[in-house]
Protein backbone atom coordinates (compact mmCIF):
# COMPACT_ATOMS: atom_id res chain seq x y z
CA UNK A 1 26.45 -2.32 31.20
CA UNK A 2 28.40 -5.44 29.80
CA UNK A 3 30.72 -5.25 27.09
CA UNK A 4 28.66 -7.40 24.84
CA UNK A 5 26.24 -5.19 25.38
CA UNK A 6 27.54 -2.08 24.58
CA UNK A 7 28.83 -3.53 21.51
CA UNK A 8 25.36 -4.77 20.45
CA UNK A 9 24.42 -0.92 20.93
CA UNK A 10 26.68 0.01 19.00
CA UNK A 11 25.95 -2.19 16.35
CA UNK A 12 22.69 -1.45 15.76
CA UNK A 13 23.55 2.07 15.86
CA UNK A 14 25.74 1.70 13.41
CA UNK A 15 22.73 0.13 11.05
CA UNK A 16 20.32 3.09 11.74
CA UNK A 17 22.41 6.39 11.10
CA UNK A 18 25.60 7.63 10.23
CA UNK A 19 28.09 8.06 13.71
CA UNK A 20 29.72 10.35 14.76
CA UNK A 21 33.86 10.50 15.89
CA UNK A 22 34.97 13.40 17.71
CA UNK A 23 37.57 15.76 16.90
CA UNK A 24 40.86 16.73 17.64
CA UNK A 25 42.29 16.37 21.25
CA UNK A 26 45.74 18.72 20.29
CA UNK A 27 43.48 21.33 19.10
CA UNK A 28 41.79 22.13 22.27
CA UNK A 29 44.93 21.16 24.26
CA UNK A 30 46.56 23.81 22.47
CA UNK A 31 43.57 26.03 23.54
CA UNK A 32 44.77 26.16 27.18
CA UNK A 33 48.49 27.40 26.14
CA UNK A 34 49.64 25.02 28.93
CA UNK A 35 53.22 25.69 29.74
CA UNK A 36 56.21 22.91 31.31
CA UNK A 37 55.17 23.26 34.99
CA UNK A 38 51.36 22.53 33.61
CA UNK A 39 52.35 19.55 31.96
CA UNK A 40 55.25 18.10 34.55
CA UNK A 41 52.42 18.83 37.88
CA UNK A 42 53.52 17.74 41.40
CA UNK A 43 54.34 14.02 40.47
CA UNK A 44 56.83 14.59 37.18
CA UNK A 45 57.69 17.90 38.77
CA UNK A 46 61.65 16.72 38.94
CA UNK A 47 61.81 14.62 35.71
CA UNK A 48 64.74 14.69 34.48
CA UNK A 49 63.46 15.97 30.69
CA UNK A 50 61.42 18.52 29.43
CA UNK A 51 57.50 17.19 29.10
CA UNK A 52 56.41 19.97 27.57
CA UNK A 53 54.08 18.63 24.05
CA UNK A 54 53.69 15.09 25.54
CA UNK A 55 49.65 15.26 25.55
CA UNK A 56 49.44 12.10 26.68
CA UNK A 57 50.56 12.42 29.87
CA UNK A 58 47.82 15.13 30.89
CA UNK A 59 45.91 12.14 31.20
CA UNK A 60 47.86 12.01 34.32
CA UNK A 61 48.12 15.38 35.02
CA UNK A 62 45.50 17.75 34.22
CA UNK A 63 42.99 14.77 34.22
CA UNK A 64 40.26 17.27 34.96
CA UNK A 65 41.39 19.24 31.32
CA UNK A 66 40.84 15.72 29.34
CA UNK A 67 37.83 15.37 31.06
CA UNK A 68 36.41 18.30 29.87
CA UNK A 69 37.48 18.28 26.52
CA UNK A 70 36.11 14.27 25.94
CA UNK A 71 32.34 15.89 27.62
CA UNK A 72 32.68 18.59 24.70
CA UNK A 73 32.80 16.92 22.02
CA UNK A 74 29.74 14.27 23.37
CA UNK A 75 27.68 17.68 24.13
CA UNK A 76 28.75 18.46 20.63
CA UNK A 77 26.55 15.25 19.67
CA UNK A 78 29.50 12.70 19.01
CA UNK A 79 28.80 8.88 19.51
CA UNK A 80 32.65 7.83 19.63
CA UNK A 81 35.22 10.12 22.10
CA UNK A 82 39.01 8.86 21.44
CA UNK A 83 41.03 8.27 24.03
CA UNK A 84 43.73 10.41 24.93
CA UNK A 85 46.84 7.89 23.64
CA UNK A 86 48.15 8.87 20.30
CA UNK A 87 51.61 8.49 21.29
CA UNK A 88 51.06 6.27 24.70
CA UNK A 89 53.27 3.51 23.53
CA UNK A 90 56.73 2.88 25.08
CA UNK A 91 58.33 3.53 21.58
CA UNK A 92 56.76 7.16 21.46
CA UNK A 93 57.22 7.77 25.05
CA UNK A 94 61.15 7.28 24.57
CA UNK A 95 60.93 10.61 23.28
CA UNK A 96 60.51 12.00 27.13
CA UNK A 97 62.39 9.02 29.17
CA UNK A 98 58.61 8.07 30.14
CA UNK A 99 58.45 4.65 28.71
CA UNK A 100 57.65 3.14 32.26
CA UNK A 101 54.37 4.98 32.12
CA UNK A 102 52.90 3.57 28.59
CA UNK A 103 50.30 1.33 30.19
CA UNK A 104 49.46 3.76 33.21
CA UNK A 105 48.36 6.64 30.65
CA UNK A 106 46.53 3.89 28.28
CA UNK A 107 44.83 2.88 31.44
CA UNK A 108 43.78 6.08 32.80
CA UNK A 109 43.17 7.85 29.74
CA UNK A 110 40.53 4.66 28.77
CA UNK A 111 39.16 5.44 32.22
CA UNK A 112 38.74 9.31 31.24
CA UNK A 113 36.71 8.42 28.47
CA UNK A 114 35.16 6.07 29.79
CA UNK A 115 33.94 8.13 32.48
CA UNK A 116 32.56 11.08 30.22
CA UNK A 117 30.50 8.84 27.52
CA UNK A 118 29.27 7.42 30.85
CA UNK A 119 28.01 10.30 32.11
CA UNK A 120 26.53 11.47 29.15
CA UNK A 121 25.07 7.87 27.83
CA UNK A 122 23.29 8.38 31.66
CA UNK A 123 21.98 11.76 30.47
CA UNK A 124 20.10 9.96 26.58
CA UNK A 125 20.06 6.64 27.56
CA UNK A 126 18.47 6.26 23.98
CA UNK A 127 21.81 7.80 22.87
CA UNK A 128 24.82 5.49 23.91
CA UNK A 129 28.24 7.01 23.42
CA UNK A 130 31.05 4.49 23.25
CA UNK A 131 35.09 4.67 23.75
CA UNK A 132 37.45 4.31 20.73
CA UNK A 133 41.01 3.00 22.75
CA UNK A 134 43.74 5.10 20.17
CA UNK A 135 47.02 3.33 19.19
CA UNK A 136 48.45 5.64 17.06
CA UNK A 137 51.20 4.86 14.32
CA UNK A 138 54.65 5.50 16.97
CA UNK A 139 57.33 7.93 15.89
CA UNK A 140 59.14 5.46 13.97
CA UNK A 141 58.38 3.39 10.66
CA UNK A 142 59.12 -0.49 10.17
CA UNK A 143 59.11 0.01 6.38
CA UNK A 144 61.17 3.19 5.60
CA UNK A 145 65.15 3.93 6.49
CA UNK A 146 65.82 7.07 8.26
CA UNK A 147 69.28 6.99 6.66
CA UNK A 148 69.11 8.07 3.06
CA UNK A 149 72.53 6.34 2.72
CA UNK A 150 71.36 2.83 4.09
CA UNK A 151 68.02 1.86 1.94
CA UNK A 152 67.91 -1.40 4.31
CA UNK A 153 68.77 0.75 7.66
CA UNK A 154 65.53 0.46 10.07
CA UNK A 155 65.07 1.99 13.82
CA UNK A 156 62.32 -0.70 15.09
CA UNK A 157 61.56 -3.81 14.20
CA UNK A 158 58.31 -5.35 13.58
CA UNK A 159 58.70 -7.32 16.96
CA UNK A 160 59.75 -4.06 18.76
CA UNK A 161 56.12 -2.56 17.87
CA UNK A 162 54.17 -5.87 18.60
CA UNK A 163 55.45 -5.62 22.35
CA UNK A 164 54.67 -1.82 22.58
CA UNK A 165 51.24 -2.36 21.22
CA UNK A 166 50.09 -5.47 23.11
CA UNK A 167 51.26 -3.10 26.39
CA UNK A 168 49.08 -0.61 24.92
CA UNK A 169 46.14 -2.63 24.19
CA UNK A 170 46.19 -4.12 27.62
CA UNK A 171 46.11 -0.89 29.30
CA UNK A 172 43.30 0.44 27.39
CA UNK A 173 41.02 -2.57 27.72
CA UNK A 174 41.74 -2.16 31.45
CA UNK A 175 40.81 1.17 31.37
CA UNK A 176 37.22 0.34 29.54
CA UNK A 177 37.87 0.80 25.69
CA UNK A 178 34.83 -0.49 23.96
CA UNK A 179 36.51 -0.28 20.23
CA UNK A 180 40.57 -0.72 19.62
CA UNK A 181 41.20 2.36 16.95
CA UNK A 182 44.37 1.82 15.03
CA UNK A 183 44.78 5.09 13.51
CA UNK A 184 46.49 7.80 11.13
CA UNK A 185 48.29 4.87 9.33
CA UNK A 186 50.88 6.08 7.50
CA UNK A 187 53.37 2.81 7.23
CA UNK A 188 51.04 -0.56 7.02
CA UNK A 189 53.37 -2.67 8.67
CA UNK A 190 52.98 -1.02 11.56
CA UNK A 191 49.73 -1.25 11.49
CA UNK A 192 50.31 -4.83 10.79
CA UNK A 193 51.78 -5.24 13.83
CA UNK A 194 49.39 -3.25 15.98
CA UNK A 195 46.80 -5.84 14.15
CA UNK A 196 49.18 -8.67 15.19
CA UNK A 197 49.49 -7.28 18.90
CA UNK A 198 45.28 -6.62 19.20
CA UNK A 199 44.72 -10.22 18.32
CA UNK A 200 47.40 -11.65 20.41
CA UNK A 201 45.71 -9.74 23.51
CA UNK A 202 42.26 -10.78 22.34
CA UNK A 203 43.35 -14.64 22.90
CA UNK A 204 44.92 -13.84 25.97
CA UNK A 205 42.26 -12.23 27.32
CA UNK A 206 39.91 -14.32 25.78
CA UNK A 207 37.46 -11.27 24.26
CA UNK A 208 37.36 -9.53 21.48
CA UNK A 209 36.32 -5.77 21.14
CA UNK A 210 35.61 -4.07 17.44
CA UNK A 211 38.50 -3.06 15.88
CA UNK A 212 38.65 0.75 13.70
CA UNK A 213 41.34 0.91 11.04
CA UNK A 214 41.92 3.93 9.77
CA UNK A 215 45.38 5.38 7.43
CA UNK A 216 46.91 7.82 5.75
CA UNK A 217 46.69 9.55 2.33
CA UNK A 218 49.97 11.94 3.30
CA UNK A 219 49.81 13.93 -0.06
CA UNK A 220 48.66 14.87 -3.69
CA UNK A 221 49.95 11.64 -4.50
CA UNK A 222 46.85 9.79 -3.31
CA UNK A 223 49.57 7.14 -1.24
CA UNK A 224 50.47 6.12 2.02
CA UNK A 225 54.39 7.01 3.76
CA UNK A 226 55.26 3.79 2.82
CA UNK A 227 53.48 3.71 -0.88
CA UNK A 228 50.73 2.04 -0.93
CA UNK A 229 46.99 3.23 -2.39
CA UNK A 230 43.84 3.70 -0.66
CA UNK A 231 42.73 0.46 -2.16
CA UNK A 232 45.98 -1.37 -1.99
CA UNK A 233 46.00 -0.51 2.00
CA UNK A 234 42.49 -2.00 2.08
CA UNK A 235 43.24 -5.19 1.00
CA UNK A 236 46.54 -5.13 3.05
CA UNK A 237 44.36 -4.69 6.00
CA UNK A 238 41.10 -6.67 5.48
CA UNK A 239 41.96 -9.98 7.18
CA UNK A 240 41.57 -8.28 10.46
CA UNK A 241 37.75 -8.12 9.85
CA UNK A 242 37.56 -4.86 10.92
CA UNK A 243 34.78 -3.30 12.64
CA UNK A 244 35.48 -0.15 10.14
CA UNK A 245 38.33 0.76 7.62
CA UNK A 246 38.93 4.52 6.80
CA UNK A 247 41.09 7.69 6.05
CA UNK A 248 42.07 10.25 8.56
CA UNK A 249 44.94 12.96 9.48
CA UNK A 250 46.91 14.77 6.73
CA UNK A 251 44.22 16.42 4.21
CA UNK A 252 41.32 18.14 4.31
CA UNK A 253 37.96 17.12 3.18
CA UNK A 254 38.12 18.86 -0.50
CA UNK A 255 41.67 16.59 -0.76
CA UNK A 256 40.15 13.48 0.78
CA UNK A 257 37.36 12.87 -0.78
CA UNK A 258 38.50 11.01 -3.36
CA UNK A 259 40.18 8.34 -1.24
CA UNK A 260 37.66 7.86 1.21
CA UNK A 261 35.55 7.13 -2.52
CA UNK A 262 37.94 4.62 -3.27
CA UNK A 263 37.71 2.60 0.08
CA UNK A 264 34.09 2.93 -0.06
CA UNK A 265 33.49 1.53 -3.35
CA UNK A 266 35.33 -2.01 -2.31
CA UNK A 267 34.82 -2.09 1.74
CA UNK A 268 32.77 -4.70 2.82
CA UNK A 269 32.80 -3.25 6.07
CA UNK A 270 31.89 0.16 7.94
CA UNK A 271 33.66 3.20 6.71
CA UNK A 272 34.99 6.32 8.47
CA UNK A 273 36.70 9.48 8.29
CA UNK A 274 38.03 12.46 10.01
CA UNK A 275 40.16 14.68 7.93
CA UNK A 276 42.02 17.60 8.85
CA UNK A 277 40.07 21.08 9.14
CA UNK A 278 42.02 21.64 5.75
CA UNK A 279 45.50 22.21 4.99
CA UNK A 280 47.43 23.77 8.11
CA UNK A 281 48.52 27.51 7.15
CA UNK A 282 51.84 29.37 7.13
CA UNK A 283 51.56 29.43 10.87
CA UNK A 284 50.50 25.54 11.07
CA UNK A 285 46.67 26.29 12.20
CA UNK A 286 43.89 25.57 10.40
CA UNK A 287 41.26 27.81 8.36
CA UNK A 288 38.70 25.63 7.72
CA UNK A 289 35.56 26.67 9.27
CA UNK A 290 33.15 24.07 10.66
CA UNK A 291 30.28 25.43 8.35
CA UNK A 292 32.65 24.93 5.22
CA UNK A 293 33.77 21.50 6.53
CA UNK A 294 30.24 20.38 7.61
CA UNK A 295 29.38 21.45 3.84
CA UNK A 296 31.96 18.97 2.43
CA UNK A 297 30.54 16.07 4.56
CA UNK A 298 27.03 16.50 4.10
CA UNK A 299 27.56 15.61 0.14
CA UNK A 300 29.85 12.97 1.23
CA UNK A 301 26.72 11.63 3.21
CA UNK A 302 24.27 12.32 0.12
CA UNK A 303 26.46 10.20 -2.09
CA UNK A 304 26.66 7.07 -0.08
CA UNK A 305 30.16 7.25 1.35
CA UNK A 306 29.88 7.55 5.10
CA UNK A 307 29.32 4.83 8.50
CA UNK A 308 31.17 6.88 10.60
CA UNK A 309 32.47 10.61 10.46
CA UNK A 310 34.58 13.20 12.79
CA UNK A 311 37.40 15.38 12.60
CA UNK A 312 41.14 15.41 12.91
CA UNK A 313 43.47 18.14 13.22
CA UNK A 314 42.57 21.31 13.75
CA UNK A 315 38.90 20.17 14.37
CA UNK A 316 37.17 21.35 17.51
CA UNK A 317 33.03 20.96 19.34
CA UNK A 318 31.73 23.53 16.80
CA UNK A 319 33.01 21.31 13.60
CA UNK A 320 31.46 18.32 15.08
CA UNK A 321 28.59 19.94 16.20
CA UNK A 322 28.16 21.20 12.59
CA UNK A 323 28.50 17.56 10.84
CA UNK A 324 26.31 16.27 13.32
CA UNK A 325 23.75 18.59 11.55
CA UNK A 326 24.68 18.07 8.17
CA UNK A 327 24.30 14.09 8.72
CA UNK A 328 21.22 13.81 10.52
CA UNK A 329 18.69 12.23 8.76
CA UNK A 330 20.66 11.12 5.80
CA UNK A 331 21.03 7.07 5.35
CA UNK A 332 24.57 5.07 6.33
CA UNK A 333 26.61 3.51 3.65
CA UNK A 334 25.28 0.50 2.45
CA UNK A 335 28.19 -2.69 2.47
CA UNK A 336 29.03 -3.79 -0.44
CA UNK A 337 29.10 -7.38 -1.04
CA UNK A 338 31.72 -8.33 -3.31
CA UNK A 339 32.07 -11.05 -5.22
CA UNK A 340 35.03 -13.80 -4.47
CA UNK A 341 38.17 -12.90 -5.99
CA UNK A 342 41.98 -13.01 -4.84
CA UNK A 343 42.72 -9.73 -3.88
CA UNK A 344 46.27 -8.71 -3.11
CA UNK A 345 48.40 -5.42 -2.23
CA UNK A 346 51.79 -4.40 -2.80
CA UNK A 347 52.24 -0.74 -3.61
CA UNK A 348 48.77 -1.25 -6.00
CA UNK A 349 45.93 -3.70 -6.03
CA UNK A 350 45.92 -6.89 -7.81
CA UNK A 351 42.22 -8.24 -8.24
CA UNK A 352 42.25 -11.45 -10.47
């Protein structure tokens, strides 16, 4: 099937129901307590770092353990798998000496996905599944100093990330991406610059693939890292024309809700979210069962808030499985149409 097509499926999809995200990838990697030697295999079997917690790279090496965990969260009833590339950037990969293999995991982990929504769009035809290609936020931020001292003191710079992510993006339309997610925003210029980097590969490609924003909300505070509000990160991002804008990552649904309100009151496009299974616990896991969480989104999805839905961390099959109940049926967020105003964004809105 042709990538126009697809995204015509997905489209109209899109028009007829609420969709469905997966969940977490960590959480069931963490499932299969994998150990150094799992994660190294035969070809990183002499690198010289520890590999151990670089997900990404079981892409490569326990392919067959992505594969299964993409094919159980489509049994599970999701429309949208992720791809395996939250930190497959060269600026992330630093971490573990493994920036030469940015675009290899973006490429194979795209193919991984691709190859599960495959199999199961082959199994409901009348149900396509489609591949979200993840570029996640890097370890560093273009907007905050990691020197209290030096206010003005930055580790990359905005042309740094643009060269990561057009690698990235490259790799994962390769690999068979039929969305670009740029997710768990937590600084907007770097999600400015993944923006920037998507479009610049667009025109040198000479195709464009929906694009999935999706941020932050790190705390009570109801703000981004770098300061901004759910609205005021809306219009910050809106020129891209996304295909959706959204919240994900760092609160649960009780926390959320509010902000994912906000952005759905003003977004003239789709809007998602995948929020954490709650709040992680003294021991960092997460308590919130997927009948309790499912609970929270189906009155999300009776009050008019929801295009697309999944989980984040701590999330697993049975909390998808679960939403996909509590949505069925019930209608997709209408867009709003707003009227023409100037909208601008620093740290708050300004609508004039």
């Amino acid at each position: 099937m042709s990538q126009s097509n697809r995204e015509q499926l997905l489209q109209d999809a899109a028009r007829q129901r609420i969709l469905i995200l997966d969940g977490a990838m960590g959480t069931m990697i963490q499932q299969h307590n994998l150990q150094e030697q799992d994660y190294r295999g035969i070809r990183f079997a002499d690198w010289l770092s520890d590999v151990k917690g670089n997900n990404d790279l079981l892409s490569i090496t326990q392919p067959q353990i992505i594969y299964a965990i993409h094919s159980a969260y489509l049994a599970a009833g999701a429309d949208i798998i992720e791809t395996n590339t939250f930190n497959s950037t060269t600026i992330s990969m630093s971490d573990y000496h493994m920036e030469s293999l940015a675009k290899e995991i973006n490429v194979v982990s795209a193919q991984l996905a691709r190859k599960a929504a495959d199999e199961f769009t082959g199994l409901t035809p009348d149900k396509p599944r489609f591949v979200a290609g993840v570029l996640g936020p890097t370890s560093r931020t273009a907007s905050i100093s990691p020197d209290v001292n030096d206010p003005g003191k930055r580790n990359v710079s905005f042309d740094e990330l643009v060269e990561a992510y057009i690698e990235a993006t490259h790799g994962l339309i390769e690999g068979g991406s039929d969305l670009i997610m740029i997710e768990t925003i937590f600084d907007t210029l770097n999600a400015k610059a993944a923006a920037f980097a998507v479009e610049t590969v667009f025109e040198q490609l000479g195709k464009r693939l929906p694009i999935m924003i999706s941020g932050t909300i790190t705390d009570a505070s109801g703000r981004t890292l770098s300061g901004q509000t759910a609205e005021a990160f809306y219009y910050s991002m809106c020129h891209v024309n996304p295909f959706s804008m959204g919240l994900n990552c760092a609160l649960g649904p009780d926390l959320l809700r509010q902000y994912v309100a906000e952005i759905a009151k003003i977004s003239d496009c789709l809007v998602s979210a995948h929020p954490n299974a709650g709040l992680p616990n003294e021991f960092g896991e997460y308590d919130l069962e997927s009948d309790e969480m499912a609970a929270h989104i189906e009155e999300w999805a009776e009050s008019g808030l929801l295009n697309i839905v999944g989980g984040c961390c701590g999330s697993t099959p049975e909390h998808i499985a679960a939403m996909v109940a509590a949505v069925k049926g019930k209608a997709p967020r209408k867009i709003v149409k707003n009227p023409v105003k100037m909208r601008l964004s620093g740290l708050e809105p300004f609508v004039h």
